[in-house]
Protein backbone atom coordinates (compact mmCIF):
# COMPACT_ATOMS: atom_id res chain seq x y z
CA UNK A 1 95.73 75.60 136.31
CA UNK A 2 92.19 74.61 135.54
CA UNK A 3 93.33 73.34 131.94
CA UNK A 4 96.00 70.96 133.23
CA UNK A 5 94.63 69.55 135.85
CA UNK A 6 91.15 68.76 133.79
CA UNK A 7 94.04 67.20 130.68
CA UNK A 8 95.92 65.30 133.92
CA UNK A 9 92.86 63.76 135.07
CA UNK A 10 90.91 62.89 131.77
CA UNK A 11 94.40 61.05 130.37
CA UNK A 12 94.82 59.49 133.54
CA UNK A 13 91.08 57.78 133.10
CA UNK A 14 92.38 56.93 129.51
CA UNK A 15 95.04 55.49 130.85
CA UNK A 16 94.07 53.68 133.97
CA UNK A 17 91.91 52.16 130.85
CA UNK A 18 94.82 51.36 128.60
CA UNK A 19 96.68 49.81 131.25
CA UNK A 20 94.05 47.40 132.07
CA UNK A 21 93.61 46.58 128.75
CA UNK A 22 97.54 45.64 128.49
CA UNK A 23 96.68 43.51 132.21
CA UNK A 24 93.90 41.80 129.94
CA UNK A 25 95.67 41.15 126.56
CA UNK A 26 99.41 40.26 127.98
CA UNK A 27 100.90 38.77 130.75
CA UNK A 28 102.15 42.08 131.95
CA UNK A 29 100.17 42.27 135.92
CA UNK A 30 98.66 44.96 136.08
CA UNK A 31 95.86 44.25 138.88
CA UNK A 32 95.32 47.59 141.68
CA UNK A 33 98.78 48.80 140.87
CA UNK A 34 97.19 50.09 137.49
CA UNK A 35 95.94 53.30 139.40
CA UNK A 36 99.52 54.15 140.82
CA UNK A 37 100.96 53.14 136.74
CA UNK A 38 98.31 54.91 135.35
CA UNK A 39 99.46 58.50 137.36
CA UNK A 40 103.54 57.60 136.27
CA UNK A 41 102.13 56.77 132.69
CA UNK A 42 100.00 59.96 132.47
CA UNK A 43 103.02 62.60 133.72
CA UNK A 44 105.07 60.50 131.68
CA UNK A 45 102.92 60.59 128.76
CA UNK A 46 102.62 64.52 129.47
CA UNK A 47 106.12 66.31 130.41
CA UNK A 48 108.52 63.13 129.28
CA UNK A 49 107.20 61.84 126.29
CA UNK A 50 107.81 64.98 124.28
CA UNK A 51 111.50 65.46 125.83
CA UNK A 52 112.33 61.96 124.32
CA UNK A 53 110.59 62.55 121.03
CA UNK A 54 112.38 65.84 120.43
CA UNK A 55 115.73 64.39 121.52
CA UNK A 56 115.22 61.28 119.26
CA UNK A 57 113.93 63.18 116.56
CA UNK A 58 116.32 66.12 116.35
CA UNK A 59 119.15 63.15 116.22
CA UNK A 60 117.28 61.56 113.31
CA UNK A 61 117.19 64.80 111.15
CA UNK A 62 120.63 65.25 111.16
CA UNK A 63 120.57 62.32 108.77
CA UNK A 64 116.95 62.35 107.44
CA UNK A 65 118.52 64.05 103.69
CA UNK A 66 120.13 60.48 103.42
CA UNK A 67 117.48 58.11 103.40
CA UNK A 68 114.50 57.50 101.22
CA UNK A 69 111.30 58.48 101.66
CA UNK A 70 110.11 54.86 102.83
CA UNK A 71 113.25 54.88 104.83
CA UNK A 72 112.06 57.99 106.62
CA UNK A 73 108.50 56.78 107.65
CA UNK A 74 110.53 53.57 109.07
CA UNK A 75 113.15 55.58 111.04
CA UNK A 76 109.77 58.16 112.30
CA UNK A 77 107.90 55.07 112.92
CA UNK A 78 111.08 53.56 114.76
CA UNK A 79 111.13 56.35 117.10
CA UNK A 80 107.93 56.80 118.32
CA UNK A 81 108.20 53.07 118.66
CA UNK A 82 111.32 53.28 120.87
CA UNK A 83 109.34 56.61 123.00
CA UNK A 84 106.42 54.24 123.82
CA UNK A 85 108.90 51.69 124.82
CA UNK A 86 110.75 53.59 127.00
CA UNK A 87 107.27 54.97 128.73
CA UNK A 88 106.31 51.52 128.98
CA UNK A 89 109.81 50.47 130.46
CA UNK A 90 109.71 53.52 133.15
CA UNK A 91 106.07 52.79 133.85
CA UNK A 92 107.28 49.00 134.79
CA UNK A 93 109.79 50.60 136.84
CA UNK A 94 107.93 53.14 138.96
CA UNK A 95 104.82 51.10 139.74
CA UNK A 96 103.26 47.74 140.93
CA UNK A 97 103.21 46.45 137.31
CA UNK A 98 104.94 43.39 136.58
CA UNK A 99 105.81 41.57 133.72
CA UNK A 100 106.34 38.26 132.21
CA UNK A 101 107.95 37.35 128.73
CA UNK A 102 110.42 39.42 126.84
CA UNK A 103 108.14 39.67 123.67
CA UNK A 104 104.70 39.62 124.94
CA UNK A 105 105.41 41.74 128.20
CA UNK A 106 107.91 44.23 126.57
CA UNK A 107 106.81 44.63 122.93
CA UNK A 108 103.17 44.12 122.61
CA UNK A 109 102.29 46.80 125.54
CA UNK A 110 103.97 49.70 123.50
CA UNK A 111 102.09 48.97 120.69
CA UNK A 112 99.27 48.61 122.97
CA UNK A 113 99.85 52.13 124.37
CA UNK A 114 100.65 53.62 120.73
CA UNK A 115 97.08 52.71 120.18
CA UNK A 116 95.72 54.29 123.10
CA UNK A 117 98.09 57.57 122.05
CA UNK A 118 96.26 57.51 118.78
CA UNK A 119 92.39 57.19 119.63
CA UNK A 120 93.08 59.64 122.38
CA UNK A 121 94.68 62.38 120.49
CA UNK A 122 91.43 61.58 118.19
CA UNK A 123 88.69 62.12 120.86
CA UNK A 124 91.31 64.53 123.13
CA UNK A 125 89.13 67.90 122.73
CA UNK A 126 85.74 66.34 123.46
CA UNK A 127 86.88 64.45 126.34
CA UNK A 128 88.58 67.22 127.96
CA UNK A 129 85.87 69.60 127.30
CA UNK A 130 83.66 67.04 128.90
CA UNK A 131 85.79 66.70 131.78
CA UNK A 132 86.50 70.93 131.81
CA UNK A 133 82.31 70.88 132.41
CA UNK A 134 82.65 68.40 135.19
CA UNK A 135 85.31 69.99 137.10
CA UNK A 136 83.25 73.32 136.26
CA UNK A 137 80.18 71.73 138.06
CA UNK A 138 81.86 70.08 140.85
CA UNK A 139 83.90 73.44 141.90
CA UNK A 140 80.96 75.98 141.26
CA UNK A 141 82.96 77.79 138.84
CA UNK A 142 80.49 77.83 135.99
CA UNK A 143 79.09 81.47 136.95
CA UNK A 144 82.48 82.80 137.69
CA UNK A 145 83.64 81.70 134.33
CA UNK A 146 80.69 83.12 132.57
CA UNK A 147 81.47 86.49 134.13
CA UNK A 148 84.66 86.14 133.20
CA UNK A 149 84.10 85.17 129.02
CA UNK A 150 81.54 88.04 129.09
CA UNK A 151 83.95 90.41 129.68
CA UNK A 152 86.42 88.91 127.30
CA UNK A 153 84.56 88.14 124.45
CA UNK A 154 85.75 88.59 120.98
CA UNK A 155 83.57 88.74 117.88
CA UNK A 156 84.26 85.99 115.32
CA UNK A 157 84.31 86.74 111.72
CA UNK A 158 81.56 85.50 109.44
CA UNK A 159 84.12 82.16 108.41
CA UNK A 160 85.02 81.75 111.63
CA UNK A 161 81.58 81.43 112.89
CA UNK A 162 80.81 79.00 110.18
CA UNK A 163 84.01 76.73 110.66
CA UNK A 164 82.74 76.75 114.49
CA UNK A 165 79.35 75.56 113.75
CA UNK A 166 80.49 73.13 111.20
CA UNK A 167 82.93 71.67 113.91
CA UNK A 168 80.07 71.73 116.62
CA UNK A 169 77.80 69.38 114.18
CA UNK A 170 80.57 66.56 113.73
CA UNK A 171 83.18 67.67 116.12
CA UNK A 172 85.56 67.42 112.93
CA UNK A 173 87.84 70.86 112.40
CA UNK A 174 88.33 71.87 109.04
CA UNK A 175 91.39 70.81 108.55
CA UNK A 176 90.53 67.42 109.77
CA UNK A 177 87.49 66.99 107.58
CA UNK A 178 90.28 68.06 104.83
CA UNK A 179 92.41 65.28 105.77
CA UNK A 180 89.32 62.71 105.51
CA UNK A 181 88.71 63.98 102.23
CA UNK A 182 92.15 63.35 100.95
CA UNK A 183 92.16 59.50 102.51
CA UNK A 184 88.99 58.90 100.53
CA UNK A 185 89.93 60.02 97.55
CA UNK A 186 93.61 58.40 97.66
């Protein structure tokens, strides 16, 4: 319980965020209703977003051995396109957010959002660890919880132990710092 409701309050701060920033950059009004939008974008962004993915992406597979490999990226791209757009669309719907302009009020706020997506999924662990330590402090929970990994605690090989520390100094897991390395040398 603890986990989702620290990951339902730390993306709806991201959010509330996001939204404002698609109030500021478009003519999409996003004023006080933003709080309201930004609960309907977060349990939309949570329990709806992957529903649509899946759907849209199981449909694209059935046809994925037919295109290119450019082609593919496009269609991927396409769809995760088209899942922002529908958030975006049901977000409109459900809250105090209005908007102006097909282009500017329609288009540019997905993209908006698939930006917010992106650095969030990027910074996701720390700021919901962060957030796990403030609900910890503000329900007393930190000495129940220590009780509780004391009994459970497992021992960690020599590797492991080293991949934690590493991760601890630049909050990068291995196979993320692998994926850097690849970018730089590509």
């Amino acid at each position: 319980m603890k986990k989702w409701v620290v990951r339902f309050l730390s993306l709806l701060v991201f959010d509330v965020v996001v939204l404002l920033i698609i109030g500021w950059l478009t003519p999409a009004r996003v004023g006080w209703a933003a709080l309201w939008a930004g609960v309907i974008l977060t349990a939309l962004t949570i329990w709806i977003k992957p529903l649509i993915h899946n759907t849209f992406r199981s449909m694209a597979s059935k046809s994925a051995d037919q295109r290119t490999k450019a082609g593919e990226k496009l269609v991927q791209g396409s769809l995760v396109f088209i899942v922002a757009l529908i958030v975006w669309i049901l977000t409109v719907v459900f809250s105090g957010v209005t908007v102006g302009g097909w282009l500017w009020g329609y288009i540019l706020p997905p993209v908006i959002i698939l930006i917010g997506w992106a650095v969030y999924d990027a910074i996701d662990d720390r700021v919901e660890g962060h957030a796990g330590a403030l609900y910890d402090r503000a329900t007393g929970a930190k000495a129940a919880d220590a009780g509780a990994s004391a009994s459970g605690t497992t021992t960690l090989t020599s590797s492991e132990a080293a991949a934690a520390q590493r991760e601890l100094q630049d909050g990068l897991t291995d196979e993320q710092r692998r994926m850097l390395d690849e970018l730089g040398r590509g």
